[in-house]
PDB file of N, CA and C in Angstrom:
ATOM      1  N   UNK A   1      18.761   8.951 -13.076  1.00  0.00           N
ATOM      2  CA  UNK A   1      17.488   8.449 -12.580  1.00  0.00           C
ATOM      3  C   UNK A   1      16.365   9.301 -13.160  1.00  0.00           C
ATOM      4  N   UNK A   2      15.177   8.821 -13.577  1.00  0.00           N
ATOM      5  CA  UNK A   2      14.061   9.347 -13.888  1.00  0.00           C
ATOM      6  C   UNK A   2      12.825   9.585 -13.018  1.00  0.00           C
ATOM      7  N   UNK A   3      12.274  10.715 -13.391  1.00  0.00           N
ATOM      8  CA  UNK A   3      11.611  11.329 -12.031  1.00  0.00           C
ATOM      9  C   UNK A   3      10.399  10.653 -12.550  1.00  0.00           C
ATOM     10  N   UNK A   4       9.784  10.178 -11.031  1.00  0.00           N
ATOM     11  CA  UNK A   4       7.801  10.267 -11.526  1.00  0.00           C
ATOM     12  C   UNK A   4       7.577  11.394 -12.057  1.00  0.00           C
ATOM     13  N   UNK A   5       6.618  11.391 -13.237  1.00  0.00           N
ATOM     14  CA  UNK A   5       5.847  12.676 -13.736  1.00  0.00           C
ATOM     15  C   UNK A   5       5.206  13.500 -12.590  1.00  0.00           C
ATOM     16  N   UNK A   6       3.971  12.507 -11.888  1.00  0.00           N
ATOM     17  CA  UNK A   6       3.481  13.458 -10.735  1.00  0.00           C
ATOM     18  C   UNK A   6       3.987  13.485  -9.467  1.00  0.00           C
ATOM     19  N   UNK A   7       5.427  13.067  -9.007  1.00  0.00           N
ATOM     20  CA  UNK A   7       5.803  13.192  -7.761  1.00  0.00           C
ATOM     21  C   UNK A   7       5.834  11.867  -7.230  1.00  0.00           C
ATOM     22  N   UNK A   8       6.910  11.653  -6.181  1.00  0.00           N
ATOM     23  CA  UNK A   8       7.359  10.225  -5.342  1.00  0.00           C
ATOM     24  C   UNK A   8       5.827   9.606  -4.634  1.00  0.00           C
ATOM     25  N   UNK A   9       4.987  10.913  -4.073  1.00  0.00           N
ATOM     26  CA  UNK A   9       4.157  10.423  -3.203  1.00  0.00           C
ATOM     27  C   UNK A   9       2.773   9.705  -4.360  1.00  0.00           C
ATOM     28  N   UNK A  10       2.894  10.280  -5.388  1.00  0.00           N
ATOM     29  CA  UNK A  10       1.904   9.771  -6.888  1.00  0.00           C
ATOM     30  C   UNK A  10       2.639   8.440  -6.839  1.00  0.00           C
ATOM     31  N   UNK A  11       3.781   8.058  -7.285  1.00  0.00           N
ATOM     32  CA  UNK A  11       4.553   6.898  -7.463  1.00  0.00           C
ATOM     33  C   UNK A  11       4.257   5.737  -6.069  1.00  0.00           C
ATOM     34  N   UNK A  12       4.268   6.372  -5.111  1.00  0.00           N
ATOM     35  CA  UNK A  12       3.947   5.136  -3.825  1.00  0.00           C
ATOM     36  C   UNK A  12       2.549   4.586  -4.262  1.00  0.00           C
ATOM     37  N   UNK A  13       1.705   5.771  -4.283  1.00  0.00           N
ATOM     38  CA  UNK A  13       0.322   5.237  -3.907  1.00  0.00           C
ATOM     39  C   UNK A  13       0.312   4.508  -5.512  1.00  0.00           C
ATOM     40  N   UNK A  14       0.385   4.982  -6.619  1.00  0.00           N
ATOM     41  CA  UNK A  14       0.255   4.134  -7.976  1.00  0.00           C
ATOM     42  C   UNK A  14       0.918   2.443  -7.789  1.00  0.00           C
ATOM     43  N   UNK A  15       2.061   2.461  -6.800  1.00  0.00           N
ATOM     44  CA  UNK A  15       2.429   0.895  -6.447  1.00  0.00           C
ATOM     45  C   UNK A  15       1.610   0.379  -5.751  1.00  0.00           C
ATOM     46  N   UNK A  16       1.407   0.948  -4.701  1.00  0.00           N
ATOM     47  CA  UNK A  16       0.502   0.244  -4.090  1.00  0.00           C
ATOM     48  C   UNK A  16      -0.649   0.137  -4.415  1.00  0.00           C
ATOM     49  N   UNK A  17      -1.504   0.521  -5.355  1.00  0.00           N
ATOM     50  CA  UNK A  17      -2.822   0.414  -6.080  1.00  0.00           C
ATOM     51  C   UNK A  17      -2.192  -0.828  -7.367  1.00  0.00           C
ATOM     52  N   UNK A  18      -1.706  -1.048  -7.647  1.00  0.00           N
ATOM     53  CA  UNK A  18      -1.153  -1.966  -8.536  1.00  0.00           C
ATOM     54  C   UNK A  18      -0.582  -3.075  -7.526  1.00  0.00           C
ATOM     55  N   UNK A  19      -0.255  -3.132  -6.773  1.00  0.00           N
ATOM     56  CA  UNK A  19       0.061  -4.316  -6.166  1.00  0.00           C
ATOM     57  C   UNK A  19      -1.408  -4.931  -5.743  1.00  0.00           C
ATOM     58  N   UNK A  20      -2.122  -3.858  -5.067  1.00  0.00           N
ATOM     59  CA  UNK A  20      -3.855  -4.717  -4.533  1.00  0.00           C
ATOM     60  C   UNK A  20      -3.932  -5.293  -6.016  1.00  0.00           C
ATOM     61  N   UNK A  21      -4.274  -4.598  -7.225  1.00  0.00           N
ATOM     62  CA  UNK A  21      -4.867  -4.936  -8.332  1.00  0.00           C
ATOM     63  C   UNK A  21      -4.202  -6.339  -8.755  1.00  0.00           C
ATOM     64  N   UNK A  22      -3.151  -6.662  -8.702  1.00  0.00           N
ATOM     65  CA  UNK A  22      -2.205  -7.622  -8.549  1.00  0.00           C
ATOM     66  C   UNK A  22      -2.937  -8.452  -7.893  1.00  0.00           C
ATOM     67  N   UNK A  23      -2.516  -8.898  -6.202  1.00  0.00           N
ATOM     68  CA  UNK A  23      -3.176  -9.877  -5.369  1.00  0.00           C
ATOM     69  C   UNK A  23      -5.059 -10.235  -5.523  1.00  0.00           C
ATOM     70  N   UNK A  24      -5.897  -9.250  -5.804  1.00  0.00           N
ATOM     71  CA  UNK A  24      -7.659  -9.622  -5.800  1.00  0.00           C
ATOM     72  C   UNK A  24      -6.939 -10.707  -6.658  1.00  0.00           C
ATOM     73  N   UNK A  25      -6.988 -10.620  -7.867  1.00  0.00           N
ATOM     74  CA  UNK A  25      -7.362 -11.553  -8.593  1.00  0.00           C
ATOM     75  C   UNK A  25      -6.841 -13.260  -8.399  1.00  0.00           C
ATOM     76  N   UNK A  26      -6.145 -13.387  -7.621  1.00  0.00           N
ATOM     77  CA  UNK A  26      -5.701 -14.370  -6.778  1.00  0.00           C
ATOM     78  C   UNK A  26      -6.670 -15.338  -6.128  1.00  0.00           C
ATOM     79  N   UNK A  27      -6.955 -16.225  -6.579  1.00  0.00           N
ATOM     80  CA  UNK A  27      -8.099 -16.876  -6.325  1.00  0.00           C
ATOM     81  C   UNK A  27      -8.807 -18.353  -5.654  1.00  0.00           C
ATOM     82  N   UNK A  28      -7.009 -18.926  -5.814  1.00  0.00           N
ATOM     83  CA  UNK A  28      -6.663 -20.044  -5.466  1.00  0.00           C
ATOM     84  C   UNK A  28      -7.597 -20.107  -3.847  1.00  0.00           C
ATOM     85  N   UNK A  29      -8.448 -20.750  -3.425  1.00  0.00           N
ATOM     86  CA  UNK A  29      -9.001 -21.418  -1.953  1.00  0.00           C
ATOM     87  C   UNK A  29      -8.097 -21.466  -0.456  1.00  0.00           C
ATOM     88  N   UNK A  30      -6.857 -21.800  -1.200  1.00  0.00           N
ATOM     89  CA  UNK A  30      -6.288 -22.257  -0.204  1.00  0.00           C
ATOM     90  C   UNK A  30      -5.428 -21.115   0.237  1.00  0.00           C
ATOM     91  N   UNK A  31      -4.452 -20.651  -1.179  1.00  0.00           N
ATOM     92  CA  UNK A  31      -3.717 -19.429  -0.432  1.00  0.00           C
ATOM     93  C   UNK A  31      -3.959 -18.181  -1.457  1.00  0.00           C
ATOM     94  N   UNK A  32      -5.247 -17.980  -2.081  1.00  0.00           N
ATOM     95  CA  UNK A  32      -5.207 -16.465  -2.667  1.00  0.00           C
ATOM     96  C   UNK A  32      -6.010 -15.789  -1.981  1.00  0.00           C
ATOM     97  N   UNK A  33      -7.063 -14.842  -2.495  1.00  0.00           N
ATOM     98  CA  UNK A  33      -7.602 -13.549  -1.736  1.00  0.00           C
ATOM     99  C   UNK A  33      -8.029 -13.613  -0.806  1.00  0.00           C
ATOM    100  N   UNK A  34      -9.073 -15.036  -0.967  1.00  0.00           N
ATOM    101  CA  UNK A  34     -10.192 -15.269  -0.258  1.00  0.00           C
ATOM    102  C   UNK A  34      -9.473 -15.659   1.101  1.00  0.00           C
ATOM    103  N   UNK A  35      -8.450 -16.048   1.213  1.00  0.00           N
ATOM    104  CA  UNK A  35      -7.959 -16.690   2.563  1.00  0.00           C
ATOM    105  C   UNK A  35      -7.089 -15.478   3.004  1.00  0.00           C
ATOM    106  N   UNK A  36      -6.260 -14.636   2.170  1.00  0.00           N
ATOM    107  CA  UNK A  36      -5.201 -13.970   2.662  1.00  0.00           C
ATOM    108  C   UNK A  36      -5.751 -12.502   2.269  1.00  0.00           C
ATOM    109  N   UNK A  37      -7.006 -11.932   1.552  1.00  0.00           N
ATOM    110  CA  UNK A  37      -6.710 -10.788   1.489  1.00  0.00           C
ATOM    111  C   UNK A  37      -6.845 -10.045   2.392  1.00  0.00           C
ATOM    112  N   UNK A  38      -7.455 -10.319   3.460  1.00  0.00           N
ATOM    113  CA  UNK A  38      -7.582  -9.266   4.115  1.00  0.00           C
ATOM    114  C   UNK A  38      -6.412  -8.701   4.643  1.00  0.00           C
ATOM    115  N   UNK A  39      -5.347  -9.937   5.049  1.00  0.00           N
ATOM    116  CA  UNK A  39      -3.869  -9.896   5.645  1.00  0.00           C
ATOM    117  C   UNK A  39      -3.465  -9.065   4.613  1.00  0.00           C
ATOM    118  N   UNK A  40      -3.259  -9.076   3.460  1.00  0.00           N
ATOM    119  CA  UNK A  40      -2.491  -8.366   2.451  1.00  0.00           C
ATOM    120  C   UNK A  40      -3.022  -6.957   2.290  1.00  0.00           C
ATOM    121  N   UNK A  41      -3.892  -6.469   2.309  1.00  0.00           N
ATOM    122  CA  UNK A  41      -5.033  -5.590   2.467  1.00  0.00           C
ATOM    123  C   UNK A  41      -4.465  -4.320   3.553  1.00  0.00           C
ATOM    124  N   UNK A  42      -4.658  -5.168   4.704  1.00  0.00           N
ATOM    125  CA  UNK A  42      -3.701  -5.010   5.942  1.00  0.00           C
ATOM    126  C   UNK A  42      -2.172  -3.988   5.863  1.00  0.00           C
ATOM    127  N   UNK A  43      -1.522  -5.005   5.309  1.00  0.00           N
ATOM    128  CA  UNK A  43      -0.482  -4.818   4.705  1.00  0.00           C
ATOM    129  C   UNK A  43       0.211  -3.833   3.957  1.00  0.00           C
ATOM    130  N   UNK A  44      -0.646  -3.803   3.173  1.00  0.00           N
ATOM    131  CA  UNK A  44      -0.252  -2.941   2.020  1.00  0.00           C
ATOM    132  C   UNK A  44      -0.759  -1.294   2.345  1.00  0.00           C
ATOM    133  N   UNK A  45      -2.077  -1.592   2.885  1.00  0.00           N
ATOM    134  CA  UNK A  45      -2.746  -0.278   2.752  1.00  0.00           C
ATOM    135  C   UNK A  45      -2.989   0.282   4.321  1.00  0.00           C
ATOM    136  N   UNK A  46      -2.531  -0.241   5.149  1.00  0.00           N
ATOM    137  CA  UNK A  46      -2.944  -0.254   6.835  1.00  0.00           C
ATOM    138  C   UNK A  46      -3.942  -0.500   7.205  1.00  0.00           C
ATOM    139  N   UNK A  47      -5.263  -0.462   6.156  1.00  0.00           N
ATOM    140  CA  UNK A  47      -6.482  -0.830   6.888  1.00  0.00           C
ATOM    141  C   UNK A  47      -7.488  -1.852   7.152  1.00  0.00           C
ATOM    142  N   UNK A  48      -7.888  -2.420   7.842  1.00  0.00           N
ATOM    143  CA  UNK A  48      -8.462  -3.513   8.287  1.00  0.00           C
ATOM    144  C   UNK A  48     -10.080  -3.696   7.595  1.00  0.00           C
ATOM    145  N   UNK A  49     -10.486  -3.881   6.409  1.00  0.00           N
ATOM    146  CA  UNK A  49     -11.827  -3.930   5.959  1.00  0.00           C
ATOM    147  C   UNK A  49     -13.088  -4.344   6.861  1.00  0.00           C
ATOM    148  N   UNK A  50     -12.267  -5.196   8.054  1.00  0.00           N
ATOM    149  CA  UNK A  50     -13.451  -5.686   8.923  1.00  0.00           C
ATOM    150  C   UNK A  50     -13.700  -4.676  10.243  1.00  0.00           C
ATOM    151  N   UNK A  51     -12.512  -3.504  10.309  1.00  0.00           N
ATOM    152  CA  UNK A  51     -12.442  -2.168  11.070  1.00  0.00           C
ATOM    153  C   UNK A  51     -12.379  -3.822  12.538  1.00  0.00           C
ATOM    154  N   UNK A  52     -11.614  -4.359  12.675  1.00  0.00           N
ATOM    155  CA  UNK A  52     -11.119  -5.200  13.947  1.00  0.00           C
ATOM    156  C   UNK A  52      -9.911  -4.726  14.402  1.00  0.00           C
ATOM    157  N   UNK A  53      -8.825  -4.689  13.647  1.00  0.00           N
ATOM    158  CA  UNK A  53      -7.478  -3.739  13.660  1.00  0.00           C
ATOM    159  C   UNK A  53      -7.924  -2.385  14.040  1.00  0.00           C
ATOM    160  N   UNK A  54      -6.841  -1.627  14.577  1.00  0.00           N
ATOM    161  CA  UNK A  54      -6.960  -0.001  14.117  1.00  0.00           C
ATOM    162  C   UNK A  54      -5.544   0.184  12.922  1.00  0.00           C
ATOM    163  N   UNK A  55      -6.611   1.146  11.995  1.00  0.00           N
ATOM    164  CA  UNK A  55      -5.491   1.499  11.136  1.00  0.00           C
ATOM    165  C   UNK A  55      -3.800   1.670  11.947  1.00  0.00           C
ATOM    166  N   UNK A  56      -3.022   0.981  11.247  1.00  0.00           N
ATOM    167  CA  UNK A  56      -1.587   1.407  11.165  1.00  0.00           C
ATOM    168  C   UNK A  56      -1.145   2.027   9.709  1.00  0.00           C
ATOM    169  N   UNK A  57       0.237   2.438  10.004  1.00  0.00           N
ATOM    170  CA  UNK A  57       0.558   2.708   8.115  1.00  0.00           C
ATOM    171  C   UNK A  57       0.605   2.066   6.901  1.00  0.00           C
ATOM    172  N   UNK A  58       0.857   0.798   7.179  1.00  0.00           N
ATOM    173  CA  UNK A  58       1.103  -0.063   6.222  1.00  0.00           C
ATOM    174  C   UNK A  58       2.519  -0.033   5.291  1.00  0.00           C
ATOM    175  N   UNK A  59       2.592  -0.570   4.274  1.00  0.00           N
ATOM    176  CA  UNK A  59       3.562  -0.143   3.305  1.00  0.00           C
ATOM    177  C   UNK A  59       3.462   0.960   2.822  1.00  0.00           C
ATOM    178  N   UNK A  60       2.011   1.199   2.232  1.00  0.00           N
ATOM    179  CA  UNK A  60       1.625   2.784   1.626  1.00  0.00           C
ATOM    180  C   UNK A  60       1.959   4.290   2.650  1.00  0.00           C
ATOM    181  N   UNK A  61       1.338   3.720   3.846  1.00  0.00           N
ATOM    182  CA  UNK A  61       2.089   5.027   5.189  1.00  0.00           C
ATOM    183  C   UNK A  61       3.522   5.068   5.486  1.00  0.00           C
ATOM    184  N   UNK A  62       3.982   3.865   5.116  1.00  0.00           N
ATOM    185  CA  UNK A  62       5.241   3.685   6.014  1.00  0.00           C
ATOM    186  C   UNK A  62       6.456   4.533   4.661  1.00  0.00           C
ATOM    187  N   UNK A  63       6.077   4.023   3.408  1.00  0.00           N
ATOM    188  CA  UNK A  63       6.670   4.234   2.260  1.00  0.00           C
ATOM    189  C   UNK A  63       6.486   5.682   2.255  1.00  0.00           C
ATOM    190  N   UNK A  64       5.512   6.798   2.310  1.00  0.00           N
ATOM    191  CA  UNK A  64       5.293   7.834   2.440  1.00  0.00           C
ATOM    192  C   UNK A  64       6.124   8.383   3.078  1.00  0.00           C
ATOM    193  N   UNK A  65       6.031   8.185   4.356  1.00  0.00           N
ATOM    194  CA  UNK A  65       6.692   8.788   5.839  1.00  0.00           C
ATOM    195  C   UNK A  65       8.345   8.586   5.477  1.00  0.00           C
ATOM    196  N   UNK A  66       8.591   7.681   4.704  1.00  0.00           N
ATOM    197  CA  UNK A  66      10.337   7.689   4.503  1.00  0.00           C
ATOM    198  C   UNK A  66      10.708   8.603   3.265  1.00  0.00           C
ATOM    199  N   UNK A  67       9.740   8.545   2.413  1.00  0.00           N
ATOM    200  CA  UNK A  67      10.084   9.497   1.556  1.00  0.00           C
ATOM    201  C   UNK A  67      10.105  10.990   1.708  1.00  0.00           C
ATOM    202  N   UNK A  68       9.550  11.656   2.894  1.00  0.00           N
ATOM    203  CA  UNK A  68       9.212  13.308   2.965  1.00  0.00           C
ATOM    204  C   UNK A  68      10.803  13.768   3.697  1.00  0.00           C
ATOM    205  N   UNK A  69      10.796  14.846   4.062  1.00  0.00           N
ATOM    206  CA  UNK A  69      11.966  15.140   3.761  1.00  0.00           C
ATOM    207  C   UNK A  69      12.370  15.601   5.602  1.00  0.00           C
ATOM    208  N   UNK A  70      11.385  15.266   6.256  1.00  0.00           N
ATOM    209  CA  UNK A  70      11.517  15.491   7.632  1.00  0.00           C
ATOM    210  C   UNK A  70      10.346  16.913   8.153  1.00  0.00           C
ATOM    211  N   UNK A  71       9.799  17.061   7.009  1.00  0.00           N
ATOM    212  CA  UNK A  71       9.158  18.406   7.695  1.00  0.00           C
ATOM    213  C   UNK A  71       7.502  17.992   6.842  1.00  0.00           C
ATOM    214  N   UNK A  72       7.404  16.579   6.337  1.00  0.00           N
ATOM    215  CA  UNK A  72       5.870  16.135   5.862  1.00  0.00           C
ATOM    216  C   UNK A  72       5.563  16.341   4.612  1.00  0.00           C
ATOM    217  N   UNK A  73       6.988  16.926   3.761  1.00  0.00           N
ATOM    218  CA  UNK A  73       6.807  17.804   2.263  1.00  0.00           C
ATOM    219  C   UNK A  73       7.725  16.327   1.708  1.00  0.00           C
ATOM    220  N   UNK A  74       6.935  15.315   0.621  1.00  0.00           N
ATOM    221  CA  UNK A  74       8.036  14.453   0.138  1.00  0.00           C
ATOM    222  C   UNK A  74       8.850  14.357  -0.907  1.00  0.00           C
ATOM    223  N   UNK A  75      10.041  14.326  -1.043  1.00  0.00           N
ATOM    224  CA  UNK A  75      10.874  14.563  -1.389  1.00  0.00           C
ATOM    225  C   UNK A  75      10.417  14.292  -3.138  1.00  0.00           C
ATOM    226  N   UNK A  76      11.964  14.874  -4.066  1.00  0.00           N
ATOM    227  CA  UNK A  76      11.565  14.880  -5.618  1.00  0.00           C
ATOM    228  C   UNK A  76      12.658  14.124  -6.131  1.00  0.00           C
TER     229      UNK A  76
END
């Protein structure tokens, strides 16, 4: 297996910044940004752009939190 250059927790957040970059451009009326990003938004990143939610982790927190090694240091 090949390591991220800058570390697992560089590698989460670089997916998940590539996945948003992914979905914006999604444009379709019915089911791209404009209707779903905020849900995906949500999702991905825990936070609610309209601050209606309270932050949760999301994929990006949740993906973090499984990767550390039990003591908040994430793993290599």
């Amino acid at each position: 297996m090949r390591e991220y250059p800058s570390g697992i927790s560089t590698l989460i957040r670089d997916y998940c910044d590539a996945r948003m970059r992914f979905l914006r451009p999604l444009t379709d009326g019915e089911t791209g940004f404009p209707v779903n990003g905020r849900g995906w938004t949500i999702r991905v990143t825990g936070k609610d752009t309209k601050e209606h939610w309270k932050d949760q982790p999301g994929v990006l927190g949740n993906a973090l939190r499984l990767a550390t090694d039990g003591s908040g240091v994430c793993m290599r």
